[in-house]
N, C-alpha and C. Protein backbone atom coordinates (compact mmCIF):
# COMPACT_ATOMS: atom_id res chain seq x y z
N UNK A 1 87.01 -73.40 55.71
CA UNK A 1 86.74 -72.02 55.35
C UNK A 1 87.86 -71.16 55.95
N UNK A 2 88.53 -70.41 55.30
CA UNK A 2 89.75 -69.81 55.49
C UNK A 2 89.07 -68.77 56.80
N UNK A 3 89.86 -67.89 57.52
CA UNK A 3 89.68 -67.26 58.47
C UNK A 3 90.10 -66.01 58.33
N UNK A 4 90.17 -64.56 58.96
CA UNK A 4 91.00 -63.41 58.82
C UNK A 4 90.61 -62.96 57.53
N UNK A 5 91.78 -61.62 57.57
CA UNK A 5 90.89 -61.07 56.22
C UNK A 5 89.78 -60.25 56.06
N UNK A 6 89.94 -59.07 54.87
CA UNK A 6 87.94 -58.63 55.10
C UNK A 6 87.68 -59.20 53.45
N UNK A 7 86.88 -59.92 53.76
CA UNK A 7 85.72 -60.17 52.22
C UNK A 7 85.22 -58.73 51.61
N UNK A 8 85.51 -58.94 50.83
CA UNK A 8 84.61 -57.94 49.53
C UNK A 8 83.45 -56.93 50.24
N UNK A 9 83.68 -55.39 50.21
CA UNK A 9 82.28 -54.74 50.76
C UNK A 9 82.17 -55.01 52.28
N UNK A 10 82.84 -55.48 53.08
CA UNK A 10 82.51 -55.10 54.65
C UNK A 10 83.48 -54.43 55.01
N UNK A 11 82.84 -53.64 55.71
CA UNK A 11 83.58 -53.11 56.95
C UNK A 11 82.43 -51.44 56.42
N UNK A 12 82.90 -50.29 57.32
CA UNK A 12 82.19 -48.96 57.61
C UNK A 12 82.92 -48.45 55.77
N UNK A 13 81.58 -47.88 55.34
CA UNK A 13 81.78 -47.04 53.91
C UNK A 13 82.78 -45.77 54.08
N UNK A 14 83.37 -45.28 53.40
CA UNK A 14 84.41 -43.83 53.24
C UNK A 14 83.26 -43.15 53.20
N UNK A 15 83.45 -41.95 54.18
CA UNK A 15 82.52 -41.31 54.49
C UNK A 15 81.54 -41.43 55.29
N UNK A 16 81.45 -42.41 56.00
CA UNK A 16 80.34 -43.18 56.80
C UNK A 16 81.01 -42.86 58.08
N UNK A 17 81.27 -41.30 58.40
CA UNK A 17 81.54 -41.49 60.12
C UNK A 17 81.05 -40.64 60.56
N UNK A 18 80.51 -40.01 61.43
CA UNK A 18 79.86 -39.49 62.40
C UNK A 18 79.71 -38.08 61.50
N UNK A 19 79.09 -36.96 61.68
CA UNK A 19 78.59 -35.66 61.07
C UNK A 19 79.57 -35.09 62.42
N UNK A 20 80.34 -33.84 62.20
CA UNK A 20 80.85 -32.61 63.33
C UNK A 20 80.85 -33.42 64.42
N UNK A 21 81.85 -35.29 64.28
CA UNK A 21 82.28 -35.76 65.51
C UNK A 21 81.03 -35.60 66.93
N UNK A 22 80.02 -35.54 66.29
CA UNK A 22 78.89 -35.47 67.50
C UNK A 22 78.86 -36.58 68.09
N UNK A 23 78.90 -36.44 69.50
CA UNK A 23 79.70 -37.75 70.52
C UNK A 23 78.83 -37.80 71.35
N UNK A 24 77.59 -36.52 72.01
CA UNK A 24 76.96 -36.83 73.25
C UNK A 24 75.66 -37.28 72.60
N UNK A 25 74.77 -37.28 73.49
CA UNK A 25 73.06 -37.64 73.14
C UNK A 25 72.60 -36.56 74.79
N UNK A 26 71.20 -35.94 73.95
CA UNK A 26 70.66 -35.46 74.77
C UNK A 26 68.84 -35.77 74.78
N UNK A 27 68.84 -36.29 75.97
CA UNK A 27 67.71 -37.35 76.17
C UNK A 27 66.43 -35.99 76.46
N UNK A 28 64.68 -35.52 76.22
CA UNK A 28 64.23 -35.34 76.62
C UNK A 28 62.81 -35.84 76.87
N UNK A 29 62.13 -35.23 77.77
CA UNK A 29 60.56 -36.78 77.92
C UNK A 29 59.26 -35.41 77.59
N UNK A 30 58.87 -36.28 76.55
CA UNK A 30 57.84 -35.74 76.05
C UNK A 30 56.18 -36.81 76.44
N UNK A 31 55.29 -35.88 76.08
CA UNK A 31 53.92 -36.61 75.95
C UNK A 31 53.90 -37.45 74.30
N UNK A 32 53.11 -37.97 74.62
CA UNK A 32 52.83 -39.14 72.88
C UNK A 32 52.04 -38.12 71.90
N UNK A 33 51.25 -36.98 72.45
CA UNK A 33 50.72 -35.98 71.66
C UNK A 33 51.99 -35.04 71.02
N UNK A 34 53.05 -34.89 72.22
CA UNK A 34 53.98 -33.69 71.90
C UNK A 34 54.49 -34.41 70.81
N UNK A 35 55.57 -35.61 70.94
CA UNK A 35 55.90 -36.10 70.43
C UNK A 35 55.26 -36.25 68.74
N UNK A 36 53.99 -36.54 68.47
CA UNK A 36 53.42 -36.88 67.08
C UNK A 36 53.75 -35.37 66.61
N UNK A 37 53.30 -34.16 67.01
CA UNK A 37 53.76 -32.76 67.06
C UNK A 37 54.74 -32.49 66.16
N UNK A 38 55.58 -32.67 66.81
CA UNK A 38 57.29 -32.12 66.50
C UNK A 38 57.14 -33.44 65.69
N UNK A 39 57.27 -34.80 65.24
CA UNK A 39 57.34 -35.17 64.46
C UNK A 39 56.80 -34.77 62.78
N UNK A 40 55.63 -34.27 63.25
CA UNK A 40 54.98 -33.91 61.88
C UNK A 40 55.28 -32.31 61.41
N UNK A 41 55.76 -31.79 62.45
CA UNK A 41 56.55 -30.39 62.30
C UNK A 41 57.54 -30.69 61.64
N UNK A 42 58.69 -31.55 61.65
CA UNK A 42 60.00 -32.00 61.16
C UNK A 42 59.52 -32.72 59.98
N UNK A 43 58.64 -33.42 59.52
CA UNK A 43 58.29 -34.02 58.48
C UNK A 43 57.82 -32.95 57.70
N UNK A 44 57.34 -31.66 58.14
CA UNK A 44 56.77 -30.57 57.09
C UNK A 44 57.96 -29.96 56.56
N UNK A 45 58.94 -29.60 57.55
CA UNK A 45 59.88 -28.88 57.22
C UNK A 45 61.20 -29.60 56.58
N UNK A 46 60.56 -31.04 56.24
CA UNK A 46 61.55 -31.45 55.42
C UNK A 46 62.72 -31.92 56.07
N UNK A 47 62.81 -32.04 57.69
CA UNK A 47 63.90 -32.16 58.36
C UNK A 47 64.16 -33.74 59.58
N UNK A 48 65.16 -34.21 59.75
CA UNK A 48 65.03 -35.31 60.67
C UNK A 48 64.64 -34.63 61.74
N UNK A 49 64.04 -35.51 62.79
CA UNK A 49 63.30 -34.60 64.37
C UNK A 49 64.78 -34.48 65.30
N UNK A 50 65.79 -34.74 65.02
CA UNK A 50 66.82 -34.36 65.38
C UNK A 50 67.51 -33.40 64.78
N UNK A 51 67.42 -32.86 63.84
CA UNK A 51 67.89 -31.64 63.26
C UNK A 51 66.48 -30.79 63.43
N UNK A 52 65.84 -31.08 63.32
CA UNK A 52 64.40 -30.00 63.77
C UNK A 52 64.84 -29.53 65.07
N UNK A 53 64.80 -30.63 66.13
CA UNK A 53 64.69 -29.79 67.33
C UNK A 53 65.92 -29.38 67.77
N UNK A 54 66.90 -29.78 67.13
CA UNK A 54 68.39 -28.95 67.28
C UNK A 54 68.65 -27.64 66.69
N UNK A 55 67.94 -27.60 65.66
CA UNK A 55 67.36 -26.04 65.11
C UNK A 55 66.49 -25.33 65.64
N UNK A 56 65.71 -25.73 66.06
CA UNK A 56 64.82 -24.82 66.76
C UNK A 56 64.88 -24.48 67.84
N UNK A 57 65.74 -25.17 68.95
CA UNK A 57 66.31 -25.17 70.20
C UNK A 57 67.50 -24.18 70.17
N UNK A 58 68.15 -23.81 68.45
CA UNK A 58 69.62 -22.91 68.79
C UNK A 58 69.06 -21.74 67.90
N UNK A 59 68.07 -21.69 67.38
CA UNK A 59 67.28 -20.42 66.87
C UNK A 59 67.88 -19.01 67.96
């Protein structure tokens, strides 16, 4: 089986890199109630719970 090389379709898609180079992570500790919360808040509003609470945090 030959070696080297990329086969057909691998490697990262065009366009497949990071959104506004966002590089950090910001960790916070919630309860399992808060948490279901803001999940179903972000699921109403149509939004990932990372863009929810990054929106609502720079409101």
């Amino acid at each position: 089986m030959p070696r080297g090389g990329a086969r057909e379709g691998a490697g990262r898609k065009l366009g497949s890199t990071k959104e506004n180079n966002k590089t950090k992570n910001l960790n916070i500790r919630c309860t399992e109630e808060e948490i279901a919360l803001i999940k179903e808040k972000a699921k109403q509003a149509d939004m990932s719970v990372a863009s929810y609470v990054m929106k609502k945090c720079l409101e």
